[in-house]
Protein backbone atom coordinates (compact mmCIF):
# COMPACT_ATOMS: atom_id res chain seq x y z
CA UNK A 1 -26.40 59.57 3.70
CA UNK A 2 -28.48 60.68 0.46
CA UNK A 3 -30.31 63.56 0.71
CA UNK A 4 -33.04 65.22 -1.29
CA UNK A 5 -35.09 69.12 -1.01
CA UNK A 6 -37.90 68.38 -3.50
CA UNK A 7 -39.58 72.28 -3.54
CA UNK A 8 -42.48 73.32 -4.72
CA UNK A 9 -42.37 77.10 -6.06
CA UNK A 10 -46.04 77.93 -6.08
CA UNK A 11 -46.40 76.86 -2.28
CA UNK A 12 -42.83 77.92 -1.60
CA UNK A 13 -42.34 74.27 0.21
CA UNK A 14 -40.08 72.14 0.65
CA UNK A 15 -40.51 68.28 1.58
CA UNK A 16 -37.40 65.92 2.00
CA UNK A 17 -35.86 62.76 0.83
CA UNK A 18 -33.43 61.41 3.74
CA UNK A 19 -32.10 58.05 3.56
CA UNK A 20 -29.18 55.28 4.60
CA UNK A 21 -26.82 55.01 1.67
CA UNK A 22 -25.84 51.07 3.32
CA UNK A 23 -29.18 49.97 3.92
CA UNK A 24 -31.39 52.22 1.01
CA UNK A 25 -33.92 52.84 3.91
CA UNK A 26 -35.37 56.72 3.25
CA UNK A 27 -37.43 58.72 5.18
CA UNK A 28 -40.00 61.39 3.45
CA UNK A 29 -40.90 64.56 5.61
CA UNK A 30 -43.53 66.62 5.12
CA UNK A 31 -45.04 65.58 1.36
CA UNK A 32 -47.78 67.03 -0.65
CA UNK A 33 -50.64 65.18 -1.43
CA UNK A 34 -49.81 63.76 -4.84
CA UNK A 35 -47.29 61.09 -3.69
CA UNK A 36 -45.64 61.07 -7.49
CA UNK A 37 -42.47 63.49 -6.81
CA UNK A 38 -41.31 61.55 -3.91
CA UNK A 39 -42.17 57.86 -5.10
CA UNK A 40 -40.00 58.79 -8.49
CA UNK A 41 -37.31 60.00 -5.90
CA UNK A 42 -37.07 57.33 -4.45
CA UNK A 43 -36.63 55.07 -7.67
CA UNK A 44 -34.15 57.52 -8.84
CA UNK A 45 -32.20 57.29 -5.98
CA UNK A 46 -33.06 53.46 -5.28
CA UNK A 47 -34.36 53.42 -1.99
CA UNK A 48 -37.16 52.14 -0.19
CA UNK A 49 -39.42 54.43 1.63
CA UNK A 50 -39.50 53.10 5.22
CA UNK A 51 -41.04 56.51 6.82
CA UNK A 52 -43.13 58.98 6.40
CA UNK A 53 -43.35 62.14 9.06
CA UNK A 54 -45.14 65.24 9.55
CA UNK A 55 -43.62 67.94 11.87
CA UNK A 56 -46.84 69.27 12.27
CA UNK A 57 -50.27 69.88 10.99
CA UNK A 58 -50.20 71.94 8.08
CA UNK A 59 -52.34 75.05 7.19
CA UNK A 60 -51.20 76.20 3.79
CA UNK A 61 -51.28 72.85 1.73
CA UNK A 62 -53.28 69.50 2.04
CA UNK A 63 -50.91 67.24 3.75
CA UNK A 64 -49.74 63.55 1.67
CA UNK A 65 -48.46 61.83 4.17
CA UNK A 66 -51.18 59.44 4.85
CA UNK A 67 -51.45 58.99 1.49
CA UNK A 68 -47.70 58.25 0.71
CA UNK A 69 -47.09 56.30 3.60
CA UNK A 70 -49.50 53.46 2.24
CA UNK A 71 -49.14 53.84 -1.49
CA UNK A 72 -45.25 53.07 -0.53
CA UNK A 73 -46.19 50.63 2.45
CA UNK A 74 -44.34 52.85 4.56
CA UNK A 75 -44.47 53.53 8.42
CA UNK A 76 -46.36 57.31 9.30
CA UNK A 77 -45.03 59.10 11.98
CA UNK A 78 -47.09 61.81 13.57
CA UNK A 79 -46.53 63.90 16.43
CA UNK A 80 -48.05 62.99 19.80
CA UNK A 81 -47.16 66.09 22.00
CA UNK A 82 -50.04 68.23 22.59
CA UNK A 83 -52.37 66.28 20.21
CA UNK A 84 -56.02 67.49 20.32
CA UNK A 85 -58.96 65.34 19.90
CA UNK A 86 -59.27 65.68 16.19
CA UNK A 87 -54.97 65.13 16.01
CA UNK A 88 -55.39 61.77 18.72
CA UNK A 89 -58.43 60.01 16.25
CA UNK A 90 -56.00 60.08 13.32
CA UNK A 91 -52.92 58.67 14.92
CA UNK A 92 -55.12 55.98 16.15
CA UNK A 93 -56.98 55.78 12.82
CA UNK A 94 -53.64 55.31 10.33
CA UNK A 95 -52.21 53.67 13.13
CA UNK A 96 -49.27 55.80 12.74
CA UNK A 97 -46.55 55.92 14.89
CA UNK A 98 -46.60 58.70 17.81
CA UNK A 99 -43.81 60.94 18.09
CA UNK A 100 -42.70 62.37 21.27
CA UNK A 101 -39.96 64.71 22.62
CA UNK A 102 -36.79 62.44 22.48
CA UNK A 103 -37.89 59.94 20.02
CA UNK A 104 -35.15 58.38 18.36
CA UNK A 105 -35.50 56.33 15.26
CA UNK A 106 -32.70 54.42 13.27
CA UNK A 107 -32.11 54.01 9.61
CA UNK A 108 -29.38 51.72 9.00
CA UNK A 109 -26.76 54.24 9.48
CA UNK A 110 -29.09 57.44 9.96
CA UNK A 111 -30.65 58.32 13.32
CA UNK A 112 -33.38 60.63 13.39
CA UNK A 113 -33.93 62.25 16.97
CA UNK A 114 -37.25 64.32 17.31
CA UNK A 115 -37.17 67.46 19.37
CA UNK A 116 -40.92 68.86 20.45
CA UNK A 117 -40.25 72.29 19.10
CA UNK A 118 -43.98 74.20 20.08
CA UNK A 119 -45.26 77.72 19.38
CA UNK A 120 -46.15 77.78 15.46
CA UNK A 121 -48.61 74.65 16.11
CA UNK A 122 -48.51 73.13 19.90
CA UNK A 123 -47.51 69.81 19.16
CA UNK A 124 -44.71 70.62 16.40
CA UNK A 125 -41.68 68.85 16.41
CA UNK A 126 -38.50 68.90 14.24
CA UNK A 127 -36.18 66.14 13.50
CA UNK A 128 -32.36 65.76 14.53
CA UNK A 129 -30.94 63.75 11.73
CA UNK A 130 -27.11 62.49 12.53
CA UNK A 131 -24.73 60.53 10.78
CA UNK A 132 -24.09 57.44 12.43
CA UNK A 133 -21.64 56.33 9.72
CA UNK A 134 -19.40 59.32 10.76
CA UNK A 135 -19.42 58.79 14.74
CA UNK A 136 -23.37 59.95 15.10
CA UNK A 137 -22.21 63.73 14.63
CA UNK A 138 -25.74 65.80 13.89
CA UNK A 139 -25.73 66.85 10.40
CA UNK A 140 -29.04 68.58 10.13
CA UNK A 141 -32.13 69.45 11.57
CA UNK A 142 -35.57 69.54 10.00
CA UNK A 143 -37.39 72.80 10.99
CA UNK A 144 -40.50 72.31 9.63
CA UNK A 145 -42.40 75.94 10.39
CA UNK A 146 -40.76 76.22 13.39
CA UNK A 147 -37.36 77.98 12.24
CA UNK A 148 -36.94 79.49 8.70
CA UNK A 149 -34.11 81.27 7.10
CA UNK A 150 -33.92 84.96 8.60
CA UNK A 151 -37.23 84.06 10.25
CA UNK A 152 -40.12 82.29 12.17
CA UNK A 153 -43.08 80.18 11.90
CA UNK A 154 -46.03 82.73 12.90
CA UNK A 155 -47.75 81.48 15.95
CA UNK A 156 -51.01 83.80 15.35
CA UNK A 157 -52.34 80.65 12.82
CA UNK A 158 -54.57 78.83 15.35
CA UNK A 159 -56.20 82.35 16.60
CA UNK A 160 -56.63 84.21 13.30
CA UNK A 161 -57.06 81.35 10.91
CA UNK A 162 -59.09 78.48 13.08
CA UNK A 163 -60.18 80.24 15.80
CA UNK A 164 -58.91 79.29 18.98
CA UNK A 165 -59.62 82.00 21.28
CA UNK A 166 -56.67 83.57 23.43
CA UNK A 167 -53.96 81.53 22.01
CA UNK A 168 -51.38 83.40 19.79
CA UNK A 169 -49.19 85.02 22.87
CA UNK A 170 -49.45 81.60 24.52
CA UNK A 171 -47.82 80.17 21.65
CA UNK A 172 -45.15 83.03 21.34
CA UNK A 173 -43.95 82.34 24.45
CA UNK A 174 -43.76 78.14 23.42
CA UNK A 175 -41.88 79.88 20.14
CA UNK A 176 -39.24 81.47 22.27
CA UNK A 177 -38.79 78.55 24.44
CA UNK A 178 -38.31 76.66 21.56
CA UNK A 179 -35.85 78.90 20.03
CA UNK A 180 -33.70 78.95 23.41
CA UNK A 181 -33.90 75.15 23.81
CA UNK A 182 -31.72 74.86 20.36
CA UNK A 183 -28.86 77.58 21.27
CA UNK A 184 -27.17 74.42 22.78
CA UNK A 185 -26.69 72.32 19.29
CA UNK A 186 -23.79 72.31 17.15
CA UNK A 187 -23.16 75.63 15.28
CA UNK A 188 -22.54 73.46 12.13
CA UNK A 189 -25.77 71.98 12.00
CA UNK A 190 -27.45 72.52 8.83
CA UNK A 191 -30.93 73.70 8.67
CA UNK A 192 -33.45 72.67 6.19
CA UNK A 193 -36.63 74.43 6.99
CA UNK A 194 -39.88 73.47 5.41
CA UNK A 195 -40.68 77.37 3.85
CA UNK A 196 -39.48 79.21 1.69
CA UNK A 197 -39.48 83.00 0.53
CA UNK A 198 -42.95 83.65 -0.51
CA UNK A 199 -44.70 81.35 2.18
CA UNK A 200 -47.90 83.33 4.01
CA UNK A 201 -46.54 80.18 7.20
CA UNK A 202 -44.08 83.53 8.08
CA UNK A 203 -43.44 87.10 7.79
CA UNK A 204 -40.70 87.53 6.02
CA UNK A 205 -38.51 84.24 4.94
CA UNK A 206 -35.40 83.97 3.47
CA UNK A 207 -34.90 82.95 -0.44
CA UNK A 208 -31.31 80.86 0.04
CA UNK A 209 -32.39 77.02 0.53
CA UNK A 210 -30.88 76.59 3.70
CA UNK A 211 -28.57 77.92 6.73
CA UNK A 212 -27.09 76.82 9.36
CA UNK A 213 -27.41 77.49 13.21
CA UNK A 214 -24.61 79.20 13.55
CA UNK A 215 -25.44 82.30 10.63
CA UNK A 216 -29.17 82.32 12.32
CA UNK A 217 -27.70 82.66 15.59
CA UNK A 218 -26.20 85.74 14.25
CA UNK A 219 -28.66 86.95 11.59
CA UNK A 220 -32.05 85.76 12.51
CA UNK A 221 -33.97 88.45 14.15
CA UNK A 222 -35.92 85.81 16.52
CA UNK A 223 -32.45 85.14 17.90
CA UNK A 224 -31.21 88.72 19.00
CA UNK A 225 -34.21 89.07 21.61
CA UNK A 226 -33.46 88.19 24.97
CA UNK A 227 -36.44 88.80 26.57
CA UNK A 228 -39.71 87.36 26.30
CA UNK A 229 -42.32 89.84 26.64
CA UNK A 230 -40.49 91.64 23.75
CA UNK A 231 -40.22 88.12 21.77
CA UNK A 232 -43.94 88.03 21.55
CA UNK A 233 -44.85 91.25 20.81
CA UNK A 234 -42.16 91.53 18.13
CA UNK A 235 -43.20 88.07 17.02
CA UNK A 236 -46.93 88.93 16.04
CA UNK A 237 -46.03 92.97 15.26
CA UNK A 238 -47.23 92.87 11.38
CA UNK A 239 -48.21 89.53 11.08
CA UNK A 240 -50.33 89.61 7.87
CA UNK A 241 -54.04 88.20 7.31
CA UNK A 242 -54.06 84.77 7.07
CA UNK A 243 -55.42 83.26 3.69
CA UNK A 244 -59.25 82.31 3.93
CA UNK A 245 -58.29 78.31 3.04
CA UNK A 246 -55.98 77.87 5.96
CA UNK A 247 -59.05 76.96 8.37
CA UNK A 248 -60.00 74.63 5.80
CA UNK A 249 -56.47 73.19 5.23
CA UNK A 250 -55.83 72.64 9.32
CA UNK A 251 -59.52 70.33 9.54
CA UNK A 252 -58.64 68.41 6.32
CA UNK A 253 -55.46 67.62 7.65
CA UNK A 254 -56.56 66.41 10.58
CA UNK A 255 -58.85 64.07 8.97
CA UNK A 256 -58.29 61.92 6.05
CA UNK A 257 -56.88 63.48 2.81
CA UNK A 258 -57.57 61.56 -0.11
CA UNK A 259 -55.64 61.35 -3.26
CA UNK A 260 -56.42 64.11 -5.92
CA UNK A 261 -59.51 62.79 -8.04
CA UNK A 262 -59.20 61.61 -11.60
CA UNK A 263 -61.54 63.69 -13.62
CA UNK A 264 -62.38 63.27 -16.94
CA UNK A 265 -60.64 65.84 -19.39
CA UNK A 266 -63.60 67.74 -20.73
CA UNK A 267 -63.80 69.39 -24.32
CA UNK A 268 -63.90 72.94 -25.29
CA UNK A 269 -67.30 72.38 -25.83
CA UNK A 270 -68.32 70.73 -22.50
CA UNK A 271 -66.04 73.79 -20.99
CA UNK A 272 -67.96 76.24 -22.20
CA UNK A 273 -70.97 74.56 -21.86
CA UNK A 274 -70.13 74.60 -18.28
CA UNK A 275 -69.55 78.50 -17.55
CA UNK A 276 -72.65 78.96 -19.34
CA UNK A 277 -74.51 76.86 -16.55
CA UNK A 278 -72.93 78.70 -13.93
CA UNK A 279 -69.09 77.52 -13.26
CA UNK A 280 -66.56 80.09 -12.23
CA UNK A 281 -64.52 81.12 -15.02
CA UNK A 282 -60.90 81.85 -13.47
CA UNK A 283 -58.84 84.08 -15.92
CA UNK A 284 -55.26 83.49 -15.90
CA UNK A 285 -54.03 85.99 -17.80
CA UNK A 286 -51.74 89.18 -16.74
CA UNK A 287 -53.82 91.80 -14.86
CA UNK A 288 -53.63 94.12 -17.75
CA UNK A 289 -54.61 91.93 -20.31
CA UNK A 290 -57.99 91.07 -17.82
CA UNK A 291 -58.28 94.91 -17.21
CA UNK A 292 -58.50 95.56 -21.16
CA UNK A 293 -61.05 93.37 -22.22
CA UNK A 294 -62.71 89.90 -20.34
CA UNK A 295 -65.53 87.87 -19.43
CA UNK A 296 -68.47 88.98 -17.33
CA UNK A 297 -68.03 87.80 -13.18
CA UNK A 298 -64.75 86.35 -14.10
CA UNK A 299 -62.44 86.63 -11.62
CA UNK A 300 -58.93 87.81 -12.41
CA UNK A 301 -56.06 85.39 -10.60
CA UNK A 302 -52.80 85.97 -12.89
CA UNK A 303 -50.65 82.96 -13.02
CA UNK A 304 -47.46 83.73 -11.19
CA UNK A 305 -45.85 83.13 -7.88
CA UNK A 306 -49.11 84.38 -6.34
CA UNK A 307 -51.61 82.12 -7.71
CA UNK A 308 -52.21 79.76 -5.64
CA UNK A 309 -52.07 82.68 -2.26
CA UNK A 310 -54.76 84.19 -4.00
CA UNK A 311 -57.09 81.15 -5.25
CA UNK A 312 -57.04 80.10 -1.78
CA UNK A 313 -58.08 83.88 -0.87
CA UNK A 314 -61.05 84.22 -3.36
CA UNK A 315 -62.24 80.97 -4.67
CA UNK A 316 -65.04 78.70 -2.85
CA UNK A 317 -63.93 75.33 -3.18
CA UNK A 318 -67.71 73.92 -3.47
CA UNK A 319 -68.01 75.61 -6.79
CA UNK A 320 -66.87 74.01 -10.21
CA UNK A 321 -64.33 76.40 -11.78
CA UNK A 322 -62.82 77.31 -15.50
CA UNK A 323 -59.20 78.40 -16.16
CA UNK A 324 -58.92 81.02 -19.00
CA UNK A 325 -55.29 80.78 -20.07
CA UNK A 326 -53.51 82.02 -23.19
CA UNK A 327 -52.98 79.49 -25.60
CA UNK A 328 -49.50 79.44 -25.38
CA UNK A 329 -49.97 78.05 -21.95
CA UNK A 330 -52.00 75.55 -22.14
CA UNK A 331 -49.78 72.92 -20.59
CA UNK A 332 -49.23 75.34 -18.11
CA UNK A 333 -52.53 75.26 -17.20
CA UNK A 334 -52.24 71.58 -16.09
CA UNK A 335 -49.93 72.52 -13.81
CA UNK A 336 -52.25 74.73 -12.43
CA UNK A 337 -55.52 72.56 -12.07
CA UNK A 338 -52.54 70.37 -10.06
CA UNK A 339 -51.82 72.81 -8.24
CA UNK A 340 -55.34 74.14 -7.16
CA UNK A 341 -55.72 70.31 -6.10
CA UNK A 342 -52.86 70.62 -3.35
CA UNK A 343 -54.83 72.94 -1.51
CA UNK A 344 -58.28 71.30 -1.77
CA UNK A 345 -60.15 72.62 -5.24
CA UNK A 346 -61.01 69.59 -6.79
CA UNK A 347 -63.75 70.97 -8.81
CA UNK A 348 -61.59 72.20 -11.67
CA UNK A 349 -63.35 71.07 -14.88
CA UNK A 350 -60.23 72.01 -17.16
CA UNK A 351 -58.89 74.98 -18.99
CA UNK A 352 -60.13 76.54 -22.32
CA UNK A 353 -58.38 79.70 -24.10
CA UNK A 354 -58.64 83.01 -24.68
CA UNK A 355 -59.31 82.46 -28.45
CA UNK A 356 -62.36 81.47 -26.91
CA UNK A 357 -63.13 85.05 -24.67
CA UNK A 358 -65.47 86.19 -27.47
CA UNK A 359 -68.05 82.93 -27.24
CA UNK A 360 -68.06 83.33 -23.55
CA UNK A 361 -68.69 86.69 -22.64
CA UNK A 362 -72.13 86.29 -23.67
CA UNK A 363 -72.79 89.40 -22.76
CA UNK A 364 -70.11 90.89 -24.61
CA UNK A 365 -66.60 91.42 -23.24
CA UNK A 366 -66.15 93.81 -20.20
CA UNK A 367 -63.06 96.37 -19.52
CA UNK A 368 -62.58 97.67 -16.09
CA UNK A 369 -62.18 101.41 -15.72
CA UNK A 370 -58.92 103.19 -14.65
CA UNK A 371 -57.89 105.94 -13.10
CA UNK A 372 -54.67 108.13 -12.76
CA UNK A 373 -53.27 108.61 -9.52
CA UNK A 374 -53.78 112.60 -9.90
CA UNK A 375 -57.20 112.30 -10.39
CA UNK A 376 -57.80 110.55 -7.01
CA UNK A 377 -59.50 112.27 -4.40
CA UNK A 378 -58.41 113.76 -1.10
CA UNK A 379 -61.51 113.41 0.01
CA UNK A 380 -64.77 113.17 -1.82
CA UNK A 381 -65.90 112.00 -5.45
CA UNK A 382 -65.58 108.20 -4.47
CA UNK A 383 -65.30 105.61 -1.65
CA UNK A 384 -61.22 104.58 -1.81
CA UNK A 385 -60.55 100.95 -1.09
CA UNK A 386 -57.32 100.16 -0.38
CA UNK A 387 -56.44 96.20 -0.89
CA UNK A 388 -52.76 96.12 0.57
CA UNK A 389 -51.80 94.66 4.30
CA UNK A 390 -51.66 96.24 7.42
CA UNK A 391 -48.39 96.95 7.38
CA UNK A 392 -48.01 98.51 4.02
CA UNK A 393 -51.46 100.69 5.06
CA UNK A 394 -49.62 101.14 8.28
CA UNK A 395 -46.46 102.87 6.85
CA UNK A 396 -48.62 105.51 4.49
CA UNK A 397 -52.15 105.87 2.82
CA UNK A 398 -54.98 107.82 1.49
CA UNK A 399 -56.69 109.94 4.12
CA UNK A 400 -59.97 108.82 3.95
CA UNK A 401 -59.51 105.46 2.27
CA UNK A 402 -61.27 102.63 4.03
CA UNK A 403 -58.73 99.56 4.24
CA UNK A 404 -59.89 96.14 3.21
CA UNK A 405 -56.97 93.68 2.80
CA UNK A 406 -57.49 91.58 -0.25
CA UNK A 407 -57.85 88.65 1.90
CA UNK A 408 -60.67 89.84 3.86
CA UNK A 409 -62.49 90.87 0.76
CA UNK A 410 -64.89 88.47 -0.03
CA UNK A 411 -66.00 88.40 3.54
CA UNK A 412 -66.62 92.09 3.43
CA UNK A 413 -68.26 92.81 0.05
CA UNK A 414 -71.79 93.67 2.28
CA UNK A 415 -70.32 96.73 3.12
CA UNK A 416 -69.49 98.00 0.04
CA UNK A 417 -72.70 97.55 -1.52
CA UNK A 418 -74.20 101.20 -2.32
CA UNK A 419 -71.01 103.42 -1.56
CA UNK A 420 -71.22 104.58 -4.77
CA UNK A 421 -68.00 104.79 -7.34
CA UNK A 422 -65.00 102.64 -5.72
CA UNK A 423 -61.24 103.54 -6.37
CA UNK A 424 -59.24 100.14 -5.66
CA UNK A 425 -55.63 100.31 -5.42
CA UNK A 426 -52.89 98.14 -3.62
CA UNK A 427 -49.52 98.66 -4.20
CA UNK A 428 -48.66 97.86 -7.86
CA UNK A 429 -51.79 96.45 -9.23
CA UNK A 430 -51.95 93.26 -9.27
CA UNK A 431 -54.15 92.93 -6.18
CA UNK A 432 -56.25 95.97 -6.78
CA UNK A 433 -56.81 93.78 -10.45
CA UNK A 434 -57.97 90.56 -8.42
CA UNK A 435 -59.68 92.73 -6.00
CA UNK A 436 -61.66 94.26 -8.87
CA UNK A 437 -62.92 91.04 -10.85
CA UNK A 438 -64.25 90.16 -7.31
CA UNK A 439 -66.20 93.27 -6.51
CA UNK A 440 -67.51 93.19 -10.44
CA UNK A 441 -68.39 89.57 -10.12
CA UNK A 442 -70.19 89.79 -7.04
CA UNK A 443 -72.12 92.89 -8.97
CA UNK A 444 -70.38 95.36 -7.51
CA UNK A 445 -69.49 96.88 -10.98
CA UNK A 446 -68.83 100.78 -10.37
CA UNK A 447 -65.17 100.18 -9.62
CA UNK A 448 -61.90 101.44 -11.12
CA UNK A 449 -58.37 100.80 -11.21
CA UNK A 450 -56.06 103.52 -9.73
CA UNK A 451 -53.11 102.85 -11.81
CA UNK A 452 -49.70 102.72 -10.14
CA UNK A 453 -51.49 102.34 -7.06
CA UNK A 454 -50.36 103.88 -4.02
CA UNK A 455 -46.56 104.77 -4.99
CA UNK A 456 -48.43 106.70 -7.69
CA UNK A 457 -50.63 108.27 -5.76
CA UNK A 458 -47.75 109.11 -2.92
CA UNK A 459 -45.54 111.33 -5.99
CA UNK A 460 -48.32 113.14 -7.05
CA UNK A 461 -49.69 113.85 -3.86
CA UNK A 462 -46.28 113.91 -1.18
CA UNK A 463 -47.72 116.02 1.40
CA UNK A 464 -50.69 114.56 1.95
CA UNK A 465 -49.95 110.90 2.76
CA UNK A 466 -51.16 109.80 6.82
């Protein structure tokens, strides 16, 4: 059996290459939508692609499949079980292949078995792959966002992201079911999960590649409750706010996704041309190089692990968008417009550098304001915004800061409008950065920095903290 992870830091996701070393028939699970990576896998490893599969419909990335499965002229196979209206059209429409609890599909000497495997989405599945060359013993199974390494796939998605009403403890309960229906399987099986450290599709996943059954029996905290009731509150304890594009993601992936456009590369000219007319310039730059001097309603999204979290936080996809990036990194950059495309902005125009900051800050370059820690308020002298999740505001803040998770920010800047001088902080200040280029750029501009951000704030102030 040949058998490829092909990961993707930025989304921290993982798609595989699984195929019959006899008869060079692969499957692909779970792809991105630029069908490239797996299509040059496949010629590396000289196989056909005969399959294509989703274990569910994704929130956090737009989903290739569709796309893959006809550039390669290869059989899509979606999940059945639980299908809503939306779901049901596109089987029907790709005339894709329906996958049910107890589907079993062969590949030369490969057998994939699919398991329905609820409570992250309703009609999940994962896929049983065994070795058929080796007496049919199970080798691995594909988790998708069902089971991670240390953790869970969150089943709060379809409330707090799309919206369906009175349906995260329901799905809880399908997670634990799920989770006792696989005690039975080997031990040995290997688990390849579709998540990785860093994914918002959990709480808190594990960095190592993979596991088996066996250590999450043992290790996984999802596996050491034995009751239900305290599965599902434990389950959706801390859970933290979904990123504003997931909605967006979980309709477009119902639908059609089409491949990522072909633009035309503009010129440093036509770029700047363009922010002048009104595109969103996007500076990529570390947070204190955007604090010290930048462009006027820029927004600040650093290029790191993060980016992508946070572009799908902040950015409105109908609007044509600028990367400022250091020159150094202008191939980088490329990567990033890629990027930005996997989860549905297709309205990059290109990326121009910082040489260039001068000519456009037309208005002359800005600086945002910063504060020490001991010069923050108890109470008084300043509204305090604090940009971190519940759980970090849970375990120790301000008194008298008003919490506004970076995530719910743009949906709440009405609110801060007229409260006078704001104090943002998060943690570090990275976010309190970000959330600062989007108050300024929305013309909120009396705002600044609390450096060190809460940790700061906690030494100089220890007694105070609620």
């Amino acid at each position: 059996m040949i058998f490829r992870r092909l990961y993707h830091d930025g989304l921290a996701q993982a798609s595989y290459l699984i195929a019959c070393e006899r008869t060079r028939a692969a499957l692909v699970v779970d792809p991105l939508r630029d069908p490239t990576p797996y299509l040059e896998a496949a010629a590396f490893e000289d196989v056909r692609l005969a399959f294509v599969a989703e274990t569910h419909i994704h929130a956090d990335f737009l989903s290739g499949a569709e796309v893959l499965a006809q550039t390669a002229g290869a059989e899509l196979l979606l999940s059945a079980e639980r299908a809503d209206a939306q779901a049901t059209a596109r089987i029907r429409r790709t005339a894709a292949t329906e996958l049910y609890d107890g589907t079993s599909i062969t590949m030369g000497d490969v057998r994939l078995d699919v398991r329905h495997t609820p409570g992250h989405t309703p009609e999940h599945v994962s896929i049983l792959v065994s070795d058929l060359a080796n007496g049919g013993i199970p080798v691995g199974l594909l988790t998708g966002d069902f089971l991670f390494v240390g953790d869970v796939g969150r089943p709060d998605l379809l409330e707090r992201a799309v919206g369906v009403p009175d349906s995260m403890r329901d799905a809880a309960r399908d997670l634990y079911r799920s989770l006792q229906a696989i005690r039975s399987l080997p031990e040995f099986l290997q688990l390849w999960p579709g998540h990785g450290a860093g994914s918002a599709c959990g709480r808190s996943l594990g960095a190592v590649p993979q596991s088996t059954l066996g250590y999450e029996l043992r290790t996984n905290w999802a596996f050491q409750i034995h009751d239900d009731a305290a599965f599902v509150d434990e389950v959706l304890r801390d859970q933290p706010d979904p990123p504003a594009y997931f909605a967006r993601m979980k309709a477009a992936n119902a639908g059609a996704v089409a491949l990522i456009p072909q633009r035309k590369r503009m010129g440093d000219d036509e770029l700047r041309e363009a922010v002048r007319a009104g595109a969103l310039l996007v500076d990529t730059r570390p947070a204190t190089e955007y604090m010290s001097a930048h462009a006027a309603s820029s927004l600040s999204i650093p290029r790191g692990r993060s980016f992508l979290h946070w572009a799908g936080a902040i950015l409105d996809p109908t609007r044509d968008v600028v990367l400022l990036t250091e020159q150094a990194q202008r191939a980088a950059a490329n990567s990033a417009i890629h990027d930005l495309a996997l989860i549905g902005f297709d309205r990059v125009l290109g990326a121009i550098s910082t040489t260039d900051l001068a000519s456009l800050a037309t208005d002359g370059e800005e600086s945002v304001a910063r504060v020490a820690a001991s010069e923050v308020p108890l109470r008084g002298g300043g509204t305090i915004v604090d940009v971190r999740t519940e759980r970090e505001w849970r375990d120790g803040h301000i008194p008298g800061a008003l919490h506004v998770p970076l995530t719910q920010l743009p949906a709440r800047l009405d609110e801060l409008r007229g409260v006078g001088k704001i104090l943002v902080h998060c943690q570090g200040g990275a976010r309190s950065t970000i959330a600062a280029s989007v108050l300024r750029a929305a013309g909120i501009t009396d705002v600044a920095n609390v450096d060190g951000g809460y940790p700061a704030w906690l030494r100089e102030h220890a007694e105070s903290p609620v």
